[in-house]
N, C-alpha and C. Protein backbone atom coordinates (compact mmCIF):
# COMPACT_ATOMS: atom_id res chain seq x y z
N UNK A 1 5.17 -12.73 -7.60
CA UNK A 1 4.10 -11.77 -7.74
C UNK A 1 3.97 -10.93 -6.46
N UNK A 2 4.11 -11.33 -5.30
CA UNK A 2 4.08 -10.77 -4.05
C UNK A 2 5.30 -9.75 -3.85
N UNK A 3 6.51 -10.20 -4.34
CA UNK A 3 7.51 -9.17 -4.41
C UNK A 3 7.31 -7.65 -5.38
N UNK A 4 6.72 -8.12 -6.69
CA UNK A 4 6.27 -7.42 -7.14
C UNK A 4 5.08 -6.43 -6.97
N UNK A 5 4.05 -7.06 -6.00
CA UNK A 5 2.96 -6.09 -5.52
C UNK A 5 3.78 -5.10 -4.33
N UNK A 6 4.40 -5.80 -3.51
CA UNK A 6 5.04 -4.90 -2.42
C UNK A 6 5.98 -4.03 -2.93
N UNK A 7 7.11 -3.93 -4.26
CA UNK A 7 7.46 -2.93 -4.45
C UNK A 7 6.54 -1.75 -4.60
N UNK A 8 5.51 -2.43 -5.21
CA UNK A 8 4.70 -0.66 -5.45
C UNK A 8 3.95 0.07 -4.41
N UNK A 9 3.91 -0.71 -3.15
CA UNK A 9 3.44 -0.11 -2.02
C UNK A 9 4.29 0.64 -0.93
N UNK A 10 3.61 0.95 -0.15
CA UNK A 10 4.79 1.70 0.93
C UNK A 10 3.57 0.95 2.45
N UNK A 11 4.80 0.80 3.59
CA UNK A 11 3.89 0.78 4.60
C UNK A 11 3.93 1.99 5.65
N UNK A 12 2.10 2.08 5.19
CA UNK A 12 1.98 3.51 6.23
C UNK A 12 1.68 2.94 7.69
N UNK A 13 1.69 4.44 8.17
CA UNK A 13 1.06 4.26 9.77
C UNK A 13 -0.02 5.11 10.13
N UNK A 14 -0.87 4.86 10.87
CA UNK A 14 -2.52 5.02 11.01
C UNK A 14 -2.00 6.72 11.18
N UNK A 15 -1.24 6.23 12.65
CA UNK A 15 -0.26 7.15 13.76
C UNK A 15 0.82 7.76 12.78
N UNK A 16 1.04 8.55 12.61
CA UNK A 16 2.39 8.91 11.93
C UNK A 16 3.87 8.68 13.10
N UNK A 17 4.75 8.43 12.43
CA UNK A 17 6.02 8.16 13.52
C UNK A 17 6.36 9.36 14.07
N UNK A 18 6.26 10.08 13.35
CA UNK A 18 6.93 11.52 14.12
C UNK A 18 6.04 12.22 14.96
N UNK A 19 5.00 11.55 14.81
CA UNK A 19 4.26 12.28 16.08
C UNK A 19 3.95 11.12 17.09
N UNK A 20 3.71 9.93 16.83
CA UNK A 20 3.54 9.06 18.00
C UNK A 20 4.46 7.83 17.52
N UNK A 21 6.18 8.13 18.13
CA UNK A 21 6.97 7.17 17.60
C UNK A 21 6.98 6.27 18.77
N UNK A 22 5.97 5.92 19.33
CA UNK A 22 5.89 4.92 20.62
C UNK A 22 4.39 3.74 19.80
N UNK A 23 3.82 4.11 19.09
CA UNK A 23 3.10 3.51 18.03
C UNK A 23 3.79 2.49 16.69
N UNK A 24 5.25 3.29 16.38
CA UNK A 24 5.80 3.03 15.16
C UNK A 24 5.84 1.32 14.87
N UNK A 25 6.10 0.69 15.75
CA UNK A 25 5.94 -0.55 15.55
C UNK A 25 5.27 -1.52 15.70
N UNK A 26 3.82 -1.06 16.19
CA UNK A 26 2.80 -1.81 16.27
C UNK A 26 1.61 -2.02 15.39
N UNK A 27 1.55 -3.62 14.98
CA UNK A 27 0.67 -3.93 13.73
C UNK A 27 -0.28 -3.43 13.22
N UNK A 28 -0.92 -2.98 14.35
CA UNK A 28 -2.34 -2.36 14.87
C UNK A 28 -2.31 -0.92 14.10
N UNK A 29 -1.20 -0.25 13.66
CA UNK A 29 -0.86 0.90 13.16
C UNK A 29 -0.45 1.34 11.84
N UNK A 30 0.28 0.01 11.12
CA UNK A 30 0.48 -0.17 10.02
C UNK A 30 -0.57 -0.59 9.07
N UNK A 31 -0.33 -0.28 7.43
CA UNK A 31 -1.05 -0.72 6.95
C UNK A 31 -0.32 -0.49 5.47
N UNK A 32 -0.56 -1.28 3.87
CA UNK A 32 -0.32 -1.24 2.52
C UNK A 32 -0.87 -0.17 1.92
N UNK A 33 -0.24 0.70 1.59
CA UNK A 33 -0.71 1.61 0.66
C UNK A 33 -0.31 1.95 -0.51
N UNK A 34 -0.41 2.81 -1.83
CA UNK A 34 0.47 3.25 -2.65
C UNK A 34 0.84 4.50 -2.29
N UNK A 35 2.47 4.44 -2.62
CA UNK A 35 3.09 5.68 -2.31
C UNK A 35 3.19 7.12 -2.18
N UNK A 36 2.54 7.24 -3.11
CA UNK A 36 1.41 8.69 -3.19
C UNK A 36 0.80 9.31 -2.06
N UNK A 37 -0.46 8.27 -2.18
CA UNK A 37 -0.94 8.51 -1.05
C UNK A 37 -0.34 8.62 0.30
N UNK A 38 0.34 7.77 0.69
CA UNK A 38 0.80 7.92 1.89
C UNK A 38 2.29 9.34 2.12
N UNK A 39 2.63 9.50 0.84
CA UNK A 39 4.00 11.00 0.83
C UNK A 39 2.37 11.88 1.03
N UNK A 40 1.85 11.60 0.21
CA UNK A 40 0.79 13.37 0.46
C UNK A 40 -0.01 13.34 1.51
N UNK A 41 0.38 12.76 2.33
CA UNK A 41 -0.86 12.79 3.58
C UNK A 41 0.43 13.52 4.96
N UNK A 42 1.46 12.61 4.60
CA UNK A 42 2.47 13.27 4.93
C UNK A 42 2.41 13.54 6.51
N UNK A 43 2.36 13.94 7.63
CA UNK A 43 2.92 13.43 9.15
C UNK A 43 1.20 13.59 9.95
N UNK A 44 0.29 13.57 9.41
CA UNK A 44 -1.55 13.93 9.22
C UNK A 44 -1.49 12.25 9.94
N UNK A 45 -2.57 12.22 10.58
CA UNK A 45 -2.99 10.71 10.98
C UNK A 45 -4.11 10.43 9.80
N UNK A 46 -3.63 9.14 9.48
CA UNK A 46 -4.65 8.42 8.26
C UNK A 46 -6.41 8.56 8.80
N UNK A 47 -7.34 8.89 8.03
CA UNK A 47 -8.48 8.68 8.45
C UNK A 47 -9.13 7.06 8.27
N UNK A 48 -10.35 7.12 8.62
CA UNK A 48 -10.94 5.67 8.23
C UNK A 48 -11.39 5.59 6.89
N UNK A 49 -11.77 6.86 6.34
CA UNK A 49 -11.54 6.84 5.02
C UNK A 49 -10.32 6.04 3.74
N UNK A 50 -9.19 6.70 4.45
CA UNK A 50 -8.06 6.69 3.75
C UNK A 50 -7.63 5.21 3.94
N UNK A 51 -7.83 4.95 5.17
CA UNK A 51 -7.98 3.36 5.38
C UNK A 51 -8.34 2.47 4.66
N UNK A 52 -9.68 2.76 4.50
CA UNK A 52 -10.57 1.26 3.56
C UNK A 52 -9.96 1.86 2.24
N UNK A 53 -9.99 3.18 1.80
CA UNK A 53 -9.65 3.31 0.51
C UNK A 53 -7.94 2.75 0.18
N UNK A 54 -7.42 2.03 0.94
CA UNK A 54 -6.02 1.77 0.54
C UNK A 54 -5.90 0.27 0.92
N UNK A 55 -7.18 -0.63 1.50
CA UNK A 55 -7.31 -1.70 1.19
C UNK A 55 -8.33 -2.30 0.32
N UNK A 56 -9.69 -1.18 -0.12
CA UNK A 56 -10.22 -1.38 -1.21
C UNK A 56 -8.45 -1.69 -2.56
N UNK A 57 -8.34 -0.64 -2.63
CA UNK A 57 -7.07 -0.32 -3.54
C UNK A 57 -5.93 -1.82 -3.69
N UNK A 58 -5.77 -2.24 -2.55
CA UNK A 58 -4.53 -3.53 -2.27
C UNK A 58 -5.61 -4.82 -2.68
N UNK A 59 -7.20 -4.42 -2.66
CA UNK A 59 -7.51 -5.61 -3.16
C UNK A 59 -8.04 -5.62 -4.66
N UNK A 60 -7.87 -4.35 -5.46
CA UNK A 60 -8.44 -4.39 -7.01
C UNK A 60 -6.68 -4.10 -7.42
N UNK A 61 -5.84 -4.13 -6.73
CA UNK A 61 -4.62 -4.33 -7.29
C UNK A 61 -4.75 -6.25 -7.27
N UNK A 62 -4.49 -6.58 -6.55
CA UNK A 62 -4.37 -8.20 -6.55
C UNK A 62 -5.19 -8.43 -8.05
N UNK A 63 -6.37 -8.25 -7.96
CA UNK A 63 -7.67 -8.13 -8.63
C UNK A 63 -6.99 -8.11 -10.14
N UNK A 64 -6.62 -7.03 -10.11
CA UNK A 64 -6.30 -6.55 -11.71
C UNK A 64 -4.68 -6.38 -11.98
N UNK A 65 -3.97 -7.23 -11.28
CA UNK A 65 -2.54 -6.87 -10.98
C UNK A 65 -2.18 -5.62 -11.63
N UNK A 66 -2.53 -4.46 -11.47
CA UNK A 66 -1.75 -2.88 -11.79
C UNK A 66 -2.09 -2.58 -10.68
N UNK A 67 -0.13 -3.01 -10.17
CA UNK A 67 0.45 -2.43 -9.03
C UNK A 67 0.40 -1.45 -8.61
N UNK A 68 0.95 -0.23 -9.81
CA UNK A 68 1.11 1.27 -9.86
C UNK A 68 -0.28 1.88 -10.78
N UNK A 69 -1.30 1.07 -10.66
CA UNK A 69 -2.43 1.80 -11.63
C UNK A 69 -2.34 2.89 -12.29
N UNK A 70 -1.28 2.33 -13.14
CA UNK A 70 -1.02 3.13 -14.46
C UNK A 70 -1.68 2.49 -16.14
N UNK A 71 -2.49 1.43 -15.62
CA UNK A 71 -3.46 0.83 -16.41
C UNK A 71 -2.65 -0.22 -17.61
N UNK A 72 -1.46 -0.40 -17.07
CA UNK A 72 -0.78 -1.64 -17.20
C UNK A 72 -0.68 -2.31 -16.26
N UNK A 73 -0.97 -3.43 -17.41
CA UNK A 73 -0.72 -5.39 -16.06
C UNK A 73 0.68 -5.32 -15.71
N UNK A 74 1.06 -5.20 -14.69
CA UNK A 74 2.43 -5.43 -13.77
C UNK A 74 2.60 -6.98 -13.61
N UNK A 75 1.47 -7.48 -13.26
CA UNK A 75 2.13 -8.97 -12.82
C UNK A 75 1.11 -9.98 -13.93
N UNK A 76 1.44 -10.19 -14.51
CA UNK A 76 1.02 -10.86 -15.80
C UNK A 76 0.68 -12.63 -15.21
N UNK A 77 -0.05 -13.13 -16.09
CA UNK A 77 -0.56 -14.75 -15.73
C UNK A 77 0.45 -15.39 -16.21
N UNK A 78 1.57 -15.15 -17.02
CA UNK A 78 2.64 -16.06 -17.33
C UNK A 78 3.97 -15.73 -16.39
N UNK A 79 4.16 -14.66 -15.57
CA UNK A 79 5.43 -14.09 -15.16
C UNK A 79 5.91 -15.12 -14.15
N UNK A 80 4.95 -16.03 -13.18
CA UNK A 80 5.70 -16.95 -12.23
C UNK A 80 6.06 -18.34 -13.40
N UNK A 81 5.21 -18.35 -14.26
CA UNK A 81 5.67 -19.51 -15.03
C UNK A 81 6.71 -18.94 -15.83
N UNK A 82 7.49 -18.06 -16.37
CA UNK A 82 8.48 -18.04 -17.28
C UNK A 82 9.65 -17.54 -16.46
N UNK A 83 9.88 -16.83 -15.14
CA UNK A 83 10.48 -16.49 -14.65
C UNK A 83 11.38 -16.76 -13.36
């Protein structure tokens, strides 16, 4: 299920790399988002907004497993047991 939640995410950076690639690898900077969001924000530094809204988001994904909230269950209650 964890493999499956992380395909549908991307990991952003608070910092974008191309503007502060002396940031790029520090924890403190990273964070789970969906992909979208983080292509359309695009080389912009994340706000605190965009922040909580992309761990609100990583936790009503767990929540409701739709990974890609396309309003299908991605990770289903039988998938670690049959698979």
């Amino acid at each position: 299920m964890i493999r499956e939640f992380m395909h549908h995410k991307h990991i952003s950076h608070i910092y974008p790399q191309s503007e502060y690639p002396d940031l790029a690898d520090e924890i403190d900077n990273v964070f789970l988002e969906d992909p979208h969001e983080n292509l359309s924000r695009g080389s912009n530094v994340a706000t605190p907004s965009e922040f909580f809204d992309a761990r609100l988001d990583n936790a009503m994904d767990v929540f409701d497993r739709d990974w890609n909230d396309d309003g299908i269950l991605d990770g289903g209650i039988f998938d670690s047991i049959f698979s």
